[in-house]
N, C-alpha and C. Protein backbone atom coordinates (compact mmCIF):
# COMPACT_ATOMS: atom_id res chain seq x y z
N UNK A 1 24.42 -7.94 1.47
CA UNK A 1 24.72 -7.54 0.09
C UNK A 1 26.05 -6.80 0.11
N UNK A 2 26.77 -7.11 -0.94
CA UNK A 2 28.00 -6.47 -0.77
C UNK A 2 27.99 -5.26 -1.58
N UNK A 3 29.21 -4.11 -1.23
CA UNK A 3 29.52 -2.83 -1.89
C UNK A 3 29.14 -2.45 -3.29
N UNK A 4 29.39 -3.55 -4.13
CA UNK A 4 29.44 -3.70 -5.62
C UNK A 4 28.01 -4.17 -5.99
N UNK A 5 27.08 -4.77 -5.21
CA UNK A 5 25.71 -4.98 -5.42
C UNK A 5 24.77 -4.62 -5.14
N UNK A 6 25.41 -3.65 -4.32
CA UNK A 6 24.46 -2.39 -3.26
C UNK A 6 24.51 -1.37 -4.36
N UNK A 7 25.89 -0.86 -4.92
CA UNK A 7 26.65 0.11 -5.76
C UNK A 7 25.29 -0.13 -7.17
N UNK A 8 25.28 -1.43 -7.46
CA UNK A 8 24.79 -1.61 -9.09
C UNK A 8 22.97 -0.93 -8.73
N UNK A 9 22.75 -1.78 -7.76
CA UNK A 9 21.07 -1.25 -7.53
C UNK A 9 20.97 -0.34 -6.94
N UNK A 10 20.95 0.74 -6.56
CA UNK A 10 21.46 2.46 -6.69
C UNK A 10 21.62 2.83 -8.15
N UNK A 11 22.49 2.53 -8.92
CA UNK A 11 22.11 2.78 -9.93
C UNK A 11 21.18 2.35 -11.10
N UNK A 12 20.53 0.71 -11.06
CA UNK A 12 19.40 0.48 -11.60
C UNK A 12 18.32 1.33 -10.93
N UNK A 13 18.01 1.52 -9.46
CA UNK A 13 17.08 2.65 -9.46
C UNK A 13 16.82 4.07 -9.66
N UNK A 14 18.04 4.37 -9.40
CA UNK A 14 18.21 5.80 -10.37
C UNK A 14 18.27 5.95 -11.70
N UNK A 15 18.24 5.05 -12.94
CA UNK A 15 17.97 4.72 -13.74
C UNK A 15 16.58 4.64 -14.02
N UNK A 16 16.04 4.00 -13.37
CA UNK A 16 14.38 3.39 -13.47
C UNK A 16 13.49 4.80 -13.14
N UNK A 17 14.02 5.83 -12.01
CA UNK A 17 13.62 7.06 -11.45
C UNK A 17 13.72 7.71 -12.86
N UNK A 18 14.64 8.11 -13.01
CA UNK A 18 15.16 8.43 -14.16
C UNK A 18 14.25 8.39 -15.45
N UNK A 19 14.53 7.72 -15.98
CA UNK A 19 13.68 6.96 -16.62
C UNK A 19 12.11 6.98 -16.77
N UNK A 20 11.64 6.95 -15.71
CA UNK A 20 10.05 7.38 -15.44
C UNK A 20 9.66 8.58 -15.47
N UNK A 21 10.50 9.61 -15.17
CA UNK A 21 10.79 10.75 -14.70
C UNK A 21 10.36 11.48 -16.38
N UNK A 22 11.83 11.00 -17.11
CA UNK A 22 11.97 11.65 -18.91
C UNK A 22 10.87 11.33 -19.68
N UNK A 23 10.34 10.22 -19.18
CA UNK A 23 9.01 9.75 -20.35
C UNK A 23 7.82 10.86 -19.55
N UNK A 24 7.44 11.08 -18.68
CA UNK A 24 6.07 11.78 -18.28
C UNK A 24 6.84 12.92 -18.89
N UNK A 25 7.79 13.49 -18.49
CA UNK A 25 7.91 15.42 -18.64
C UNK A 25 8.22 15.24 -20.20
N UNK A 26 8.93 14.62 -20.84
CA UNK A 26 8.56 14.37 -22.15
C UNK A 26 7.59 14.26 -22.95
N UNK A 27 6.29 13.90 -22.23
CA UNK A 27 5.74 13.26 -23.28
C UNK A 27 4.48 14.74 -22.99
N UNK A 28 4.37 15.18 -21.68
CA UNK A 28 3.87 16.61 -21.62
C UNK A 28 4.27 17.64 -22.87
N UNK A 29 5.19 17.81 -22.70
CA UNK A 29 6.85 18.32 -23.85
C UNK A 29 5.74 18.40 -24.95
N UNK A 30 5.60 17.26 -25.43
CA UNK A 30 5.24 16.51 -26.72
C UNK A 30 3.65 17.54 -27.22
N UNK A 31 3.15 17.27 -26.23
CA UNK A 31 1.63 17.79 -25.82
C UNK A 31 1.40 18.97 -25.92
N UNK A 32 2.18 19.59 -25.64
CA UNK A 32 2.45 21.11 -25.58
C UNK A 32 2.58 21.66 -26.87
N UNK A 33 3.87 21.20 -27.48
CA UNK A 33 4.82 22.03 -28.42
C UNK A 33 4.08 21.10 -29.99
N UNK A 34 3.96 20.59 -29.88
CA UNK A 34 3.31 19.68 -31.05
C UNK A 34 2.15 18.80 -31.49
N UNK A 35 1.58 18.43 -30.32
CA UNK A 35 0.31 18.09 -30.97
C UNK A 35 -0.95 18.43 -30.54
N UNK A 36 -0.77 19.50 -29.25
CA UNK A 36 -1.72 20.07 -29.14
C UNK A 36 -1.65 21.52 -30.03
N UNK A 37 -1.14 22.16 -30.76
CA UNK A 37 -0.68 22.75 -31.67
C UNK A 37 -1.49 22.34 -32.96
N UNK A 38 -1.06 21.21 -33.79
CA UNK A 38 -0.97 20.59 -34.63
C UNK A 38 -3.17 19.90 -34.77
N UNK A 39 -3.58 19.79 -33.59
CA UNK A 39 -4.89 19.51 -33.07
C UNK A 39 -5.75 20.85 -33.35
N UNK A 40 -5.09 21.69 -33.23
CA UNK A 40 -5.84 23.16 -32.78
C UNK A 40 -6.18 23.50 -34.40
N UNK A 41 -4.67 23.61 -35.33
CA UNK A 41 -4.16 24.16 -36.59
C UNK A 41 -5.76 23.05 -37.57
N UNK A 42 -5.85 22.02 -36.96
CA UNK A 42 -6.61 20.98 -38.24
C UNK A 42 -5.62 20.09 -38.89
N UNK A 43 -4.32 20.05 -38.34
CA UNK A 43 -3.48 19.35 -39.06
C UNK A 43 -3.35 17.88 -38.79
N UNK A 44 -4.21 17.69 -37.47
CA UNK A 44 -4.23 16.14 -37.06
C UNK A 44 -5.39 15.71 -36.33
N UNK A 45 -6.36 14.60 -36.81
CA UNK A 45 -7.78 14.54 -36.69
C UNK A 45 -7.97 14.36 -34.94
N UNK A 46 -8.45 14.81 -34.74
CA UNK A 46 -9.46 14.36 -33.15
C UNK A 46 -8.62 13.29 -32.75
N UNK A 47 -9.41 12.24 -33.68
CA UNK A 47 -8.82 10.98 -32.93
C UNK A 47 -7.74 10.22 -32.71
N UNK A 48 -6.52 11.18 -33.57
CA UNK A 48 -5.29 11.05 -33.20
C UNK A 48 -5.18 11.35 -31.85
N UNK A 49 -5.43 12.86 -31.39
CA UNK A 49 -5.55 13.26 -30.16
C UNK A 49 -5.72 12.49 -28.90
N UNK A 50 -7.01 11.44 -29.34
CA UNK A 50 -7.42 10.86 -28.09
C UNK A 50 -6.92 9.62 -28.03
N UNK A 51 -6.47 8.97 -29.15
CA UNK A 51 -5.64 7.76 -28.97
C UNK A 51 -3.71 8.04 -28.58
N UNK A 52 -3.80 9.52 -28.81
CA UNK A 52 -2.25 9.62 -28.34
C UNK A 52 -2.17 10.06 -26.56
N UNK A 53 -3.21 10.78 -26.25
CA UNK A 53 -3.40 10.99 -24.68
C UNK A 53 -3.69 9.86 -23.50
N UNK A 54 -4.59 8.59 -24.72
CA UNK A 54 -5.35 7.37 -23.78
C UNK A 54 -3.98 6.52 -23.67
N UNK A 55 -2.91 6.30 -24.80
CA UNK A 55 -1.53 5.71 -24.72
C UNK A 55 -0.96 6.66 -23.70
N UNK A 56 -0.77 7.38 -23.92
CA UNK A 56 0.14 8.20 -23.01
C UNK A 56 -0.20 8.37 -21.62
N UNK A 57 -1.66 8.11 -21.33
CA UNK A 57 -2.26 7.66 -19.99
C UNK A 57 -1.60 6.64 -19.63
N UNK A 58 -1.74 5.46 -20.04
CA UNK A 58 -1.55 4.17 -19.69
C UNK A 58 0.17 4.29 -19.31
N UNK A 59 0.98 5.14 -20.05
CA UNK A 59 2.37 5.29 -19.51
C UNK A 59 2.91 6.03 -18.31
N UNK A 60 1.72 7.33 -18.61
CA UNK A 60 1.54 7.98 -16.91
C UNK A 60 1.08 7.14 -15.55
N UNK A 61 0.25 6.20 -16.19
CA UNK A 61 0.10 5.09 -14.67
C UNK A 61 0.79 4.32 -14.57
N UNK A 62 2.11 3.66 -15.62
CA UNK A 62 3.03 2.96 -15.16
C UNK A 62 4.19 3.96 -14.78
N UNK A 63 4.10 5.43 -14.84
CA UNK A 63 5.61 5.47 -14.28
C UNK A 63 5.26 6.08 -12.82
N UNK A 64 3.88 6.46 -12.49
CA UNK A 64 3.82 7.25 -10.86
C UNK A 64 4.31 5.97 -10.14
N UNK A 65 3.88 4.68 -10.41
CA UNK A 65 3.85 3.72 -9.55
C UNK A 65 5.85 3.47 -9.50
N UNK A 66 6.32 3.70 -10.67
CA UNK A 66 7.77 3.24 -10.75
C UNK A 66 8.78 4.26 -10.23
N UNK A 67 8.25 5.22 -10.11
CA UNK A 67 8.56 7.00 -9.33
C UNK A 67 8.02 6.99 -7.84
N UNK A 68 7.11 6.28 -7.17
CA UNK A 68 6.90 6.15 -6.11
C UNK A 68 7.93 5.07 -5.46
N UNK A 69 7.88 3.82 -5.86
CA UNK A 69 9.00 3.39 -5.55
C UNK A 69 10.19 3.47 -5.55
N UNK A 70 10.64 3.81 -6.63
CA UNK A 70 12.19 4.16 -6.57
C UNK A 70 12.47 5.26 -5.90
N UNK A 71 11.59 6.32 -5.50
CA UNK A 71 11.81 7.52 -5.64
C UNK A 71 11.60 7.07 -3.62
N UNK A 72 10.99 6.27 -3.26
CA UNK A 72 10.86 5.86 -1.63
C UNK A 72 11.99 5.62 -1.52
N UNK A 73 12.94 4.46 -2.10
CA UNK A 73 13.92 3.67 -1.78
C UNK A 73 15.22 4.07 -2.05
N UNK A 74 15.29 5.32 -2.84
CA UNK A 74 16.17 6.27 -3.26
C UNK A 74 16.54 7.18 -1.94
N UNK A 75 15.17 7.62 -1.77
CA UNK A 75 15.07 8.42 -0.30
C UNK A 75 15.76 8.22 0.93
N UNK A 76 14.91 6.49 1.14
CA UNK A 76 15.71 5.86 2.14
C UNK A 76 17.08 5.77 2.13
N UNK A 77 17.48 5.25 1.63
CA UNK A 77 18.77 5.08 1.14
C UNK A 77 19.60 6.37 1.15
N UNK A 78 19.25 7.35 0.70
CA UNK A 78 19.55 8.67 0.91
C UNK A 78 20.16 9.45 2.66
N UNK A 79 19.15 9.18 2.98
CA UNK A 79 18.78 9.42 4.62
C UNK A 79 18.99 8.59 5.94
N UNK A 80 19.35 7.47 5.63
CA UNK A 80 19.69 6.39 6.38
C UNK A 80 20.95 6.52 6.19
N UNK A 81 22.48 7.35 6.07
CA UNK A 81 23.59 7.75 6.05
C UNK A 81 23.49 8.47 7.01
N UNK A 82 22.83 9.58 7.36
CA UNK A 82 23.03 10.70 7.91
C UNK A 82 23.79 11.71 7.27
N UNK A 83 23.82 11.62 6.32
CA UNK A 83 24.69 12.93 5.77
C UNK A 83 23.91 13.77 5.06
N UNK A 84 22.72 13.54 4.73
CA UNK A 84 21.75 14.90 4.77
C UNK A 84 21.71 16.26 5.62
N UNK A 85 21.78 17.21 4.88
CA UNK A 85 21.91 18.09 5.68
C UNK A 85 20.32 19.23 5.65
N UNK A 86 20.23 20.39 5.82
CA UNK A 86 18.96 21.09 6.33
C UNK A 86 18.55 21.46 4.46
N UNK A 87 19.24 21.69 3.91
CA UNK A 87 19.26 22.17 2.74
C UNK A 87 18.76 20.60 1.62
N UNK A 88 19.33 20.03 2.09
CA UNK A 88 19.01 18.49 1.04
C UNK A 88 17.88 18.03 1.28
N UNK A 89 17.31 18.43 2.85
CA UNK A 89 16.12 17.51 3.03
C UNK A 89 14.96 19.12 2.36
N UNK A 90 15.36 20.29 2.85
CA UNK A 90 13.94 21.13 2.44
C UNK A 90 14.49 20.60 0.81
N UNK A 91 14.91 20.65 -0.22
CA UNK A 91 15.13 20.77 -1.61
C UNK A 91 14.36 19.47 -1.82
N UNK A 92 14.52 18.02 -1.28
CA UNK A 92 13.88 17.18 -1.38
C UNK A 92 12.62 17.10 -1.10
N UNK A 93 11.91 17.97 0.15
CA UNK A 93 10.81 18.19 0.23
C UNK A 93 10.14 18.82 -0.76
N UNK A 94 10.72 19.52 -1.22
CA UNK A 94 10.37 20.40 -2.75
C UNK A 94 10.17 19.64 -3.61
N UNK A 95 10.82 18.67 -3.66
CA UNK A 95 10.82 17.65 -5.10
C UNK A 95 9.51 16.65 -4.85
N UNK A 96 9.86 16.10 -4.03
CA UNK A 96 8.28 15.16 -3.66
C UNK A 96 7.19 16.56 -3.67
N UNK A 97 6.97 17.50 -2.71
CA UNK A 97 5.93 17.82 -3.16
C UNK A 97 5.56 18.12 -4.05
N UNK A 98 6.11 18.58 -5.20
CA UNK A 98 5.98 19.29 -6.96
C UNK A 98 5.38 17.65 -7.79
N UNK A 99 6.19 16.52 -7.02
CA UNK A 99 5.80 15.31 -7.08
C UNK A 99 4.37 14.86 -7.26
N UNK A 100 3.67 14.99 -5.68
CA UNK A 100 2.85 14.71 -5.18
C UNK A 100 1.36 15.31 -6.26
N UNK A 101 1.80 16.88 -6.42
CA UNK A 101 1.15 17.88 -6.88
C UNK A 101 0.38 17.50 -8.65
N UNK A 102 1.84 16.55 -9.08
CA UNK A 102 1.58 16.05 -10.68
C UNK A 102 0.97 14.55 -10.09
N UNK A 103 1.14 13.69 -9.33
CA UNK A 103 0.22 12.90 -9.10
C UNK A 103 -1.24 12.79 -9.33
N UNK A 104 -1.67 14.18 -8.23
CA UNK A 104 -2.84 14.10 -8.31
C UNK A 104 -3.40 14.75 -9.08
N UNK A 105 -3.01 16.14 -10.34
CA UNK A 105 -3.58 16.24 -11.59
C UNK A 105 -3.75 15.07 -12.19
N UNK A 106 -2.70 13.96 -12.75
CA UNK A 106 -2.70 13.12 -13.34
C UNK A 106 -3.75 12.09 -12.82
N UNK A 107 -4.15 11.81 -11.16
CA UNK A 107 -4.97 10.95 -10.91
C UNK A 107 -6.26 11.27 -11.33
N UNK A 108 -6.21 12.95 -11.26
CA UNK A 108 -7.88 13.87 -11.67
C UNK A 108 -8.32 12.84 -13.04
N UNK A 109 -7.50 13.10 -13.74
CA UNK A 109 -7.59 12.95 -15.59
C UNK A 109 -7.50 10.94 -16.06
N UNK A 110 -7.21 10.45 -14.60
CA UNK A 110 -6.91 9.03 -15.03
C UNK A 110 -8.17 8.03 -14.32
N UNK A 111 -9.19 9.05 -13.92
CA UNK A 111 -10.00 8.60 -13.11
C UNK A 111 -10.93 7.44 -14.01
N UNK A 112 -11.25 6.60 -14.28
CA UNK A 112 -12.31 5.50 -15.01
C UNK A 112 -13.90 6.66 -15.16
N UNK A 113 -14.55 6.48 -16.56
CA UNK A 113 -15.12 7.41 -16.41
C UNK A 113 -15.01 8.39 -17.15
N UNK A 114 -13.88 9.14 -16.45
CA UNK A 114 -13.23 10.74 -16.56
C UNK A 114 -12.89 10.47 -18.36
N UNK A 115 -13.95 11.26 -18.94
CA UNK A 115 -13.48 11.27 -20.13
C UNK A 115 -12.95 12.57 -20.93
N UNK A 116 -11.59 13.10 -20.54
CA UNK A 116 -11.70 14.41 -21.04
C UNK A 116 -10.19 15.11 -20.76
N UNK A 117 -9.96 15.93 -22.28
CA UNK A 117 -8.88 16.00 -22.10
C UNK A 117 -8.30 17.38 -20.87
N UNK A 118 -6.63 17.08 -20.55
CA UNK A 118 -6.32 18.31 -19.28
C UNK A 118 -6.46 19.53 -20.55
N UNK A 119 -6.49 20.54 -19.52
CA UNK A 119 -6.53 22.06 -19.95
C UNK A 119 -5.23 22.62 -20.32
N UNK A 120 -5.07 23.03 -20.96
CA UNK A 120 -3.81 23.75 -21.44
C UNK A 120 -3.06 24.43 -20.34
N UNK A 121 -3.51 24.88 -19.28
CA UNK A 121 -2.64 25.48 -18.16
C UNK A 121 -2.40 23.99 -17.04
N UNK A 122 -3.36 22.84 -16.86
CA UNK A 122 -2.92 22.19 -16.74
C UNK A 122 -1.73 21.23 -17.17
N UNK A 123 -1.73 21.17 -18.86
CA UNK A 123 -0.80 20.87 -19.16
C UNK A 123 0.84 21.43 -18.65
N UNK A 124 0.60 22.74 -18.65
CA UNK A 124 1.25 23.50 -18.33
C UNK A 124 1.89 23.23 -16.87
N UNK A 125 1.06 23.01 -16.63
CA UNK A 125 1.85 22.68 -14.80
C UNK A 125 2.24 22.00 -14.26
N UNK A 126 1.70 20.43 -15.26
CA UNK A 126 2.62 19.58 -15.74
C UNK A 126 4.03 19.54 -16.50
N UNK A 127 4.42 19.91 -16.87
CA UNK A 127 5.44 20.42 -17.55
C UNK A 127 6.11 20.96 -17.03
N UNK A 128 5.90 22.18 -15.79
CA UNK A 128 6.68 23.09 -15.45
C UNK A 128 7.43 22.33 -14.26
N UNK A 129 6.30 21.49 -13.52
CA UNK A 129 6.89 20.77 -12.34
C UNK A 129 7.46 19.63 -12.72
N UNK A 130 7.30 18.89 -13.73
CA UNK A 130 8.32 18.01 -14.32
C UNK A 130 9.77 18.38 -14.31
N UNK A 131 10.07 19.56 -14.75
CA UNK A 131 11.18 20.13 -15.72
C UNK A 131 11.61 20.64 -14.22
N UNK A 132 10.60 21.45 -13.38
CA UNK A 132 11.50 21.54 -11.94
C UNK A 132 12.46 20.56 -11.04
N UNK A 133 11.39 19.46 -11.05
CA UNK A 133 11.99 18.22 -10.10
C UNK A 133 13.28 17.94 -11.66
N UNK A 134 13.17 17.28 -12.37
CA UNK A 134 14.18 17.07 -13.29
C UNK A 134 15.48 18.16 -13.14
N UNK A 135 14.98 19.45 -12.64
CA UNK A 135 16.19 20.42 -12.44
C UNK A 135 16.81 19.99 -10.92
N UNK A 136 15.95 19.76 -9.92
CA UNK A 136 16.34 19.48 -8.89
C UNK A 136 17.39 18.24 -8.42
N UNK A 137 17.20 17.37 -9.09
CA UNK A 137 17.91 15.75 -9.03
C UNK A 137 19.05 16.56 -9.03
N UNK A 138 19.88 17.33 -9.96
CA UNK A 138 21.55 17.03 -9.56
C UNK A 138 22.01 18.31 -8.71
N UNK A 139 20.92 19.16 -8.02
CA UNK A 139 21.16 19.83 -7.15
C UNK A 139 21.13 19.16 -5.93
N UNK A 140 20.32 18.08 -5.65
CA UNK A 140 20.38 17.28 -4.42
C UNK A 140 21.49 16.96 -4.32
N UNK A 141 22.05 16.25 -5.90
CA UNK A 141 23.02 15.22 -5.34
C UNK A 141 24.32 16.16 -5.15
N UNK A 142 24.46 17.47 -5.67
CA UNK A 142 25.41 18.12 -5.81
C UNK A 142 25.72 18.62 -3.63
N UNK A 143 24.01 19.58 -3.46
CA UNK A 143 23.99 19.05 -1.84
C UNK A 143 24.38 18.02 -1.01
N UNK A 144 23.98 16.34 -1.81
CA UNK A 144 24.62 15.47 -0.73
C UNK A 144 26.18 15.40 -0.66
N UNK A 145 26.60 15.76 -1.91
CA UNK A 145 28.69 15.41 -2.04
C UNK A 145 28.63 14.00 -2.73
N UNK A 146 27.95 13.71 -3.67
CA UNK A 146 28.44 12.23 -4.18
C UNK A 146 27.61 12.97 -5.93
């Protein structure tokens, strides 16, 4: 593969990372500031609630899978230079694990079955580690020099 086609898919996957990334911590965002709010007040029935969380499920299981991959092949790609240094790889370890951490809340709540909505401090910790790793991306890249 040449420079310019290596160059483009690097950036379709950082895009796609990207991308997967803004819709989950967004849509937490959402959950938080407005319609779990708006749920509480009487201003929007139940079953708005549960048809906006069961959609918003179904988007949380398409982006772990699109965040696991890109977020592998990003890595690789990353690290297979050698120009990582002690600081890029602990900051990255930080990021996957804060990663890992919203995985498996999200797997708790996506379980078949599992009928029931997260807890407000869950929400919460969703959100916070979203908005962390989202802070982290241009500190890595600012660490790697590109």
């Amino acid at each position: 593969m040449d420079g310019a086609m290596l160059e483009a898919l690097r950036v379709l996957l950082r895009w796609l990372h990207l991308l997967a990334a803004t819709a989950w911590v967004g849509g937490s965002l959402f959950y938080l500031v407005a319609l779990r709010p708006a749920l509480r007040a009487g201003t929007a029935p139940p079953a708005v609630g549960s048809a906006v969380g069961r959609e918003f499920g179904h988007l949380v299981r398409l982006c772990i899978p699109v965040l696991l991959v890109t977020g592998a092949l990003l890595t690789f790609d990353r690290l297979a230079d050698g120009r990582g240094n002690v600081l890029y790889a602990g900051l990255l370890a930080l990021k996957i694990a804060a990663a890992l951490v919203m995985f498996v809340i999200a797997w708790e709540f996506g379980r078949p079955g599992v009928r029931r909505r997260p807890s407000d401090a869950r929400a919460a910790v969703l959100l916070v580690l979203g908005v962390l790793i989202l802070l982290l991306a241009p500190l890595l890249r600012a660490v790697y020099g590109s």
